[in-house]
Protein backbone atom coordinates (compact mmCIF):
# COMPACT_ATOMS: atom_id res chain seq x y z
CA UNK A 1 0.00 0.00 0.00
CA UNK A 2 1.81 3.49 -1.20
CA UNK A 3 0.15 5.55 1.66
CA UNK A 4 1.13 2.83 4.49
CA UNK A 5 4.82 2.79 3.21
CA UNK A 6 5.28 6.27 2.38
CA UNK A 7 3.74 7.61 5.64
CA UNK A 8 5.52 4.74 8.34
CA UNK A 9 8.50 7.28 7.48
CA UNK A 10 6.98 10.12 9.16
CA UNK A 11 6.32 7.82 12.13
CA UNK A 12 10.20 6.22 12.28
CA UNK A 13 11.09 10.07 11.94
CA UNK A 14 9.32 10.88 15.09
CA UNK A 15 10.37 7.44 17.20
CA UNK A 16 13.97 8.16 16.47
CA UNK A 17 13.69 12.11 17.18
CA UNK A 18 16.10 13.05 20.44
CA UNK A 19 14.79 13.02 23.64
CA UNK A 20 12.61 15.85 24.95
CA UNK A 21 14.44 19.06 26.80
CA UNK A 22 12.67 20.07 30.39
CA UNK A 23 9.78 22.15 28.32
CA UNK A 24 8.95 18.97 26.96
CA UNK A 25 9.16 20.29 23.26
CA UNK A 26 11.54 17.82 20.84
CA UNK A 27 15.08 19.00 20.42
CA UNK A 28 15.03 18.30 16.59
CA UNK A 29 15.71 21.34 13.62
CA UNK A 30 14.52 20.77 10.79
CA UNK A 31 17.53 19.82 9.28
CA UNK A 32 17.55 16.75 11.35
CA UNK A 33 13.80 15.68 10.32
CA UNK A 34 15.38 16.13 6.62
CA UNK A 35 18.30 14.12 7.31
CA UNK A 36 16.13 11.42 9.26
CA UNK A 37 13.35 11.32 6.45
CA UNK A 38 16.04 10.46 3.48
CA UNK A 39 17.47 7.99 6.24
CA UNK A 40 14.25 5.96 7.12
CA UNK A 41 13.46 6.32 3.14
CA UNK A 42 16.42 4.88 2.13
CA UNK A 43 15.67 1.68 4.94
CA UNK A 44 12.50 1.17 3.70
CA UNK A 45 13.13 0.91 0.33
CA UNK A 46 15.76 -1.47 0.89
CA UNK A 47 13.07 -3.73 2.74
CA UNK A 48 11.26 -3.31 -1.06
CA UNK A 49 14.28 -4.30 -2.78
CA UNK A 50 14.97 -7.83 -0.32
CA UNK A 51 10.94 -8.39 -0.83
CA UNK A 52 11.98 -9.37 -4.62
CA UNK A 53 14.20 -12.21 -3.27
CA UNK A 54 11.43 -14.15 -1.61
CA UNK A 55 8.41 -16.02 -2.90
CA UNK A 56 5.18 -16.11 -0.61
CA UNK A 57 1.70 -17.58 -0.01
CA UNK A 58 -0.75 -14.35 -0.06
CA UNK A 59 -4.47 -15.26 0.90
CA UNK A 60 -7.54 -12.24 0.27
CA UNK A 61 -10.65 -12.55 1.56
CA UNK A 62 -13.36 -9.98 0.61
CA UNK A 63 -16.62 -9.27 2.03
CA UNK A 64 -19.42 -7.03 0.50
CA UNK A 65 -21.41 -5.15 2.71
CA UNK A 66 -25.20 -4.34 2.63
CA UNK A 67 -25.76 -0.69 3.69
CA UNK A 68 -26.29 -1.54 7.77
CA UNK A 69 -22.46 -2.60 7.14
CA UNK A 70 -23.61 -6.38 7.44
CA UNK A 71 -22.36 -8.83 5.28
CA UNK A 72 -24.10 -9.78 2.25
CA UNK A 73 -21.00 -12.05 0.35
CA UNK A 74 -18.02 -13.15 0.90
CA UNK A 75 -15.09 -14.69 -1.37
CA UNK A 76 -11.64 -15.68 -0.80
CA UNK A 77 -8.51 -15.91 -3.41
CA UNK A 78 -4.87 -17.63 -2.61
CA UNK A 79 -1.97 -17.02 -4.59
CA UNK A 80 1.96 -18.11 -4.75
CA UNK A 81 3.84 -15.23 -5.26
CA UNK A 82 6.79 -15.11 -7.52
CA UNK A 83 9.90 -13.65 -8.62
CA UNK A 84 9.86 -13.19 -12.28
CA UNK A 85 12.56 -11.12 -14.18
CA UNK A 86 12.98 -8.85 -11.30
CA UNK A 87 9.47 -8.20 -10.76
CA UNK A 88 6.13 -10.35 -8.84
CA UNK A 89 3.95 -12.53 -9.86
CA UNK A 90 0.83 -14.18 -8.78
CA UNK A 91 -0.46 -17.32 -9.31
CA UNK A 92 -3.70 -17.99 -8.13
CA UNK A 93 -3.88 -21.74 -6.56
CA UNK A 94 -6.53 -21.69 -4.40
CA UNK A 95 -10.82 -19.80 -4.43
CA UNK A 96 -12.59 -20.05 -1.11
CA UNK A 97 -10.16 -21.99 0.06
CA UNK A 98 -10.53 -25.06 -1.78
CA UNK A 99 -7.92 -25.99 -5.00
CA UNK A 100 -8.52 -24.64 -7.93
CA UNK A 101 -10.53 -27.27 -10.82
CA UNK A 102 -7.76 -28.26 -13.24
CA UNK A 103 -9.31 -26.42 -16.02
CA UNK A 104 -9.00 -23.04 -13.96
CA UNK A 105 -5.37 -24.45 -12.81
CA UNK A 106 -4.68 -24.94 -16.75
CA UNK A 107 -5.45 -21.38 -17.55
CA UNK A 108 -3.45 -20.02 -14.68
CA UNK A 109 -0.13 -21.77 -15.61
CA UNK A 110 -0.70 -20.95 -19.27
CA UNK A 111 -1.55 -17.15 -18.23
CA UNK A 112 2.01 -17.43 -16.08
CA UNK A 113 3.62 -18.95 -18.87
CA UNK A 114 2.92 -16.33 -21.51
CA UNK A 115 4.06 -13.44 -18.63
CA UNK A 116 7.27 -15.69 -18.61
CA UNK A 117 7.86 -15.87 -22.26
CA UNK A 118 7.23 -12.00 -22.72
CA UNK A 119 9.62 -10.93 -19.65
CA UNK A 120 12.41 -14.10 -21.11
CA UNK A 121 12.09 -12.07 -24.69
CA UNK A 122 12.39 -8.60 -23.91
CA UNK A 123 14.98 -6.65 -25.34
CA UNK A 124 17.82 -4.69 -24.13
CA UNK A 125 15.71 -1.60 -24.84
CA UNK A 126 12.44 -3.38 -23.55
CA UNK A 127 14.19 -3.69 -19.94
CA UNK A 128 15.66 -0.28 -19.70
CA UNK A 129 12.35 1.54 -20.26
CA UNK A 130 10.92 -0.85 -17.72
CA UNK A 131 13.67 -0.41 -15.40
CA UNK A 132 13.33 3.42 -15.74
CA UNK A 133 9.42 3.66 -15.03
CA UNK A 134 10.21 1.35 -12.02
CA UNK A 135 13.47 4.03 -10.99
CA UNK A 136 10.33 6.71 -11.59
CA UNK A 137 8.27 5.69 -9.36
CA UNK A 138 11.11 5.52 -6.40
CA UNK A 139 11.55 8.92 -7.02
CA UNK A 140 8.13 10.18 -7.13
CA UNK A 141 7.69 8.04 -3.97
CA UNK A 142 10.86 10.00 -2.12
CA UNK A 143 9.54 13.11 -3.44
CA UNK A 144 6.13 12.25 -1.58
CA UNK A 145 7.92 11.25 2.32
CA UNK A 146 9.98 14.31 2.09
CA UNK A 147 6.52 16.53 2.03
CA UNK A 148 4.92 14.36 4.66
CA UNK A 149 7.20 14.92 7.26
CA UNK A 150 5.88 18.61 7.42
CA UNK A 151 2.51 17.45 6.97
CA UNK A 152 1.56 16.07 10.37
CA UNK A 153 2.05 16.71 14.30
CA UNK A 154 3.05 13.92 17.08
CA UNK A 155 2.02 12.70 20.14
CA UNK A 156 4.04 9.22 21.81
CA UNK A 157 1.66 7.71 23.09
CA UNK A 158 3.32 5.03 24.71
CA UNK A 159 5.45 1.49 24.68
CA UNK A 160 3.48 -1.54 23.70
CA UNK A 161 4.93 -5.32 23.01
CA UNK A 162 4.07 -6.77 19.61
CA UNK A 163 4.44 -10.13 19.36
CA UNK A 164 7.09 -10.20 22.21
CA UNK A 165 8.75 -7.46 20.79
CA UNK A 166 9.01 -3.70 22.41
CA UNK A 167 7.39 -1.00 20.77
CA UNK A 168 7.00 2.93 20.33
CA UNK A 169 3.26 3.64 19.89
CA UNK A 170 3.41 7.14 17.39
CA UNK A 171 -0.24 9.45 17.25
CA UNK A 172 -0.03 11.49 14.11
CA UNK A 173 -2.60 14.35 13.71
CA UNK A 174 -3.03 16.59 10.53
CA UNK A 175 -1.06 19.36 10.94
CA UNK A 176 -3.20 23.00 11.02
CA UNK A 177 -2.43 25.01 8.03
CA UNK A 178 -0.50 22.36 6.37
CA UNK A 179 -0.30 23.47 2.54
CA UNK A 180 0.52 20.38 0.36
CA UNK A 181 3.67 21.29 -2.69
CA UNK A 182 2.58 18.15 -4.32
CA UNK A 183 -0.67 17.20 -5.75
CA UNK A 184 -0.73 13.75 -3.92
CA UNK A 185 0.16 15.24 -0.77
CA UNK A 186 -3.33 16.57 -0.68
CA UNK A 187 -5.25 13.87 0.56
CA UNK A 188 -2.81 13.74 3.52
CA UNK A 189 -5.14 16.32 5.77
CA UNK A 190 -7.79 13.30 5.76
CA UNK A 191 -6.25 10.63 7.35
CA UNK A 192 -4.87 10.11 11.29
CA UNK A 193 -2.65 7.62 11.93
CA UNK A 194 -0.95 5.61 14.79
CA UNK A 195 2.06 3.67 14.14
CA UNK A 196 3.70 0.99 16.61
CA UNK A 197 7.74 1.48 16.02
CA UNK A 198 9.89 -1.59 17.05
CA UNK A 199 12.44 -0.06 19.39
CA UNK A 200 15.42 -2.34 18.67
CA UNK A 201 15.64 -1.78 14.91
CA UNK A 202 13.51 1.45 14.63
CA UNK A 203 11.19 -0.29 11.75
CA UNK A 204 7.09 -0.23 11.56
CA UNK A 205 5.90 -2.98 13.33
CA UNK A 206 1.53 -1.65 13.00
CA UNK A 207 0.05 1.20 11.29
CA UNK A 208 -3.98 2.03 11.82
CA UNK A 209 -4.68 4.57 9.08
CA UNK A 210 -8.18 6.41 9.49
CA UNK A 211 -10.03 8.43 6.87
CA UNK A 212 -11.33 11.23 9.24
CA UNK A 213 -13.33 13.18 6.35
CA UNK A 214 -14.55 12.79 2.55
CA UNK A 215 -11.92 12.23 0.24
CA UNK A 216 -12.31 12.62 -3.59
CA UNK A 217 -10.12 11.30 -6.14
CA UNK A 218 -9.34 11.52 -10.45
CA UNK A 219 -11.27 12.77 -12.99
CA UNK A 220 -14.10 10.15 -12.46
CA UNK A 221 -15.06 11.90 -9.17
CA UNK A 222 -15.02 9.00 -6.42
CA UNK A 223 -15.31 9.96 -3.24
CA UNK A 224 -13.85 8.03 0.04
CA UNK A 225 -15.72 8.55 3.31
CA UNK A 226 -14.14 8.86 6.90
CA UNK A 227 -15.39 5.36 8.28
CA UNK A 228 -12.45 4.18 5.76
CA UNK A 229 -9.65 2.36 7.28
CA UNK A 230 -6.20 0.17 7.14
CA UNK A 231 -4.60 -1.76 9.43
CA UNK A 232 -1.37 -3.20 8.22
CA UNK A 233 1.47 -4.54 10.07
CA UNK A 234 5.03 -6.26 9.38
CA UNK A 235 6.87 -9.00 10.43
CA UNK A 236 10.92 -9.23 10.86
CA UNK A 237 12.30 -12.22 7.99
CA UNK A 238 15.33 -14.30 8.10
CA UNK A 239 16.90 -11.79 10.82
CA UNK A 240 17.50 -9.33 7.53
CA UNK A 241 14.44 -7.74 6.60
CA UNK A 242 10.77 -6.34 7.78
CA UNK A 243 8.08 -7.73 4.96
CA UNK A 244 4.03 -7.55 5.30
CA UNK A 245 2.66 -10.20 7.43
CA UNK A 246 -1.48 -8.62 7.25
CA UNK A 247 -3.32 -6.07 6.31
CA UNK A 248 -6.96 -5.34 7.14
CA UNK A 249 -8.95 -2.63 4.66
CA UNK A 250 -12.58 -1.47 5.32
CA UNK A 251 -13.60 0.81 2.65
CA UNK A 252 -17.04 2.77 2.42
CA UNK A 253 -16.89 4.80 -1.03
CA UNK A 254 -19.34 6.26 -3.91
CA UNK A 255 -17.93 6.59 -7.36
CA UNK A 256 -19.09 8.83 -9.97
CA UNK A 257 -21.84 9.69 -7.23
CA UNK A 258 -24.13 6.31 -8.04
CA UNK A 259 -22.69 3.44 -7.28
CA UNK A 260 -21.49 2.45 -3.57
CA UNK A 261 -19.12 0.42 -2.45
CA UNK A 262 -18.83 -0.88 0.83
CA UNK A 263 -16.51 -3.99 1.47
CA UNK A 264 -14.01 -5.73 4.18
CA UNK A 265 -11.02 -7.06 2.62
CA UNK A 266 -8.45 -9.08 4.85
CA UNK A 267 -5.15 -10.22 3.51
CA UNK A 268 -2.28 -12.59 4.83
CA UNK A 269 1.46 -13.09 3.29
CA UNK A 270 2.83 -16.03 5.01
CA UNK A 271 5.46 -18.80 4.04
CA UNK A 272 8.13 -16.46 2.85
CA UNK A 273 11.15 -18.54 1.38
CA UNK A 274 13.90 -16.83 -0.07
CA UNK A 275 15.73 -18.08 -3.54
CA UNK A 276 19.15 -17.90 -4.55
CA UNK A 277 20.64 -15.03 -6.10
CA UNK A 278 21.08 -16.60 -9.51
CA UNK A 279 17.35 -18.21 -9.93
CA UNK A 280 14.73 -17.30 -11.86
CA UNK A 281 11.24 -18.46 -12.80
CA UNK A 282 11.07 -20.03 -16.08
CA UNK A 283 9.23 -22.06 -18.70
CA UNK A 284 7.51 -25.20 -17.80
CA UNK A 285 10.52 -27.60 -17.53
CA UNK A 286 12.77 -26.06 -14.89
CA UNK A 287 12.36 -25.52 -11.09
CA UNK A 288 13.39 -22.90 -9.06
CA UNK A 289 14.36 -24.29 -5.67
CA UNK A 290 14.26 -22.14 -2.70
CA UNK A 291 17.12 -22.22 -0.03
């Protein structure tokens, strides 16, 4: 999720800030939140980069909701995740729970193998452009956490234990007179946030993201109301790197100002397994095997 990984930098900023002079105000210029931003930016992204090195199980479950917020359906997908060329995957393997029929298992591999034939033919030219919308999007992204910093205030809150592990607990408010730079940063005044920071190696363990007013987004006008909300948290992998263990979404939105959608959506990444350097996915033939 872009606005859970761009904004657990404002929240690392704030864990690691010094500790508080006798006026209880934070001893921390601005320079420091600058230099602590590109820090916690450049850690996070390096969790991004390890993610590619592991395959995982990653399970959705969605549930529609009748207007009372009851609900009326519910479905669930399972996929193996993938490393493919330098980029994910998913297979799906599994629909409400149970294996899928070997005609939809069929499709899937053949849908896999034509991804893998296109990425195994691309041309020198082919993978630059796709490297360089990838490098784009880091940089938009690093654009993005170096506005949010100034785009909130913060409260600690406390020290909880996650999963036997210690933990700062972060408040973040919207900031009074905050003026966005970039057009993104403008739905930042709608959301609060409270982060749980592990203490020992000053990564997100939990954020709760709330939608505290209407938000409206592209040229379609869809509008997001405040009983929105995410819950995602991390878990620590191989002693190297912090990857998504679950994240929790309930959405209540209106698009186009006719049709609602209200739905629960619950997702869990387990069974990471990390490959060697050297292997990639490839046609039907030849196994990758994990380490």
């Amino acid at each position: 999720m872009r606005i859970a990984s761009i904004l657990l930098v404002v929240f690392l900023v704030s864990a690691r800030a010094p500790a508080q002079d006798a006026g209880g105000s934070p001893s921390l210029s601005e320079d420091q939140v600058r230099d602590l931003v590109r820090q916690v930016a450049d850690a996070d992204l390096a969790n991004d980069k390890k993610l590619r090195d592991y395959t995982y199980t990653e399970r959705e479950e969605m549930h529609k909701l009748d207007g009372k917020g009851r609900v009326r359906s519910t479905e669930s997908k399972t996929y193996e995740v993938m490393e493919l060329y330098g980029s994910h995957v998913r297979r799906m393997v599994a629909k409400d729970d149970h294996p899928l029929s070997p005609d939809a298992a069929r499709k899937e591999d053949e849908r896999i193998q034509k991804v893998t034939a296109r990425r195994a033919n691309e041309d020198e030219k082919e993978r630059q452009k796709r490297q360089e919308r990838e490098d784009k999007q880091h940089d938009e992204d690093r654009q993005f956490v170096r506005e949010v910093a100034d785009a909130y205030k913060f409260q600690t809150a406390g020290v909880e234990s996650l999963d036997g592990r210690e933990t700062y607990v972060i408040d973040a408010e919207p900031r009074p007179g905050y003026q966005p730079h970039l057009k993104d940063a403008r739905i930042l005044p709608h959301f609060r946030f409270r982060a749980w920071i592990d203490k020992g190696e000053s990564q997100w363990k939990k954020l709760d993201i709330q939608c505290i007013d209407t938000v409206s987004f592209g040229l379609v006008l869809a509008r997001l109301h405040k009983s929105s909300r995410i819950v995602f948290e991390q878990t620590r992998v191989n002693g190297e790197v912090w990857l998504p263990r679950h994240l929790a979404v309930k959405v209540d939105a209106r698009v186009a100002l006719l049709k609602e959608f209200n739905l629960e959506q619950d997702v869990t990444y387990r069974d990471y397994k990390k490959f060697r350097a050297d292997t990639k996915i490839v046609p039907v033939g030849e196994v990758a095997q994990p380490r």
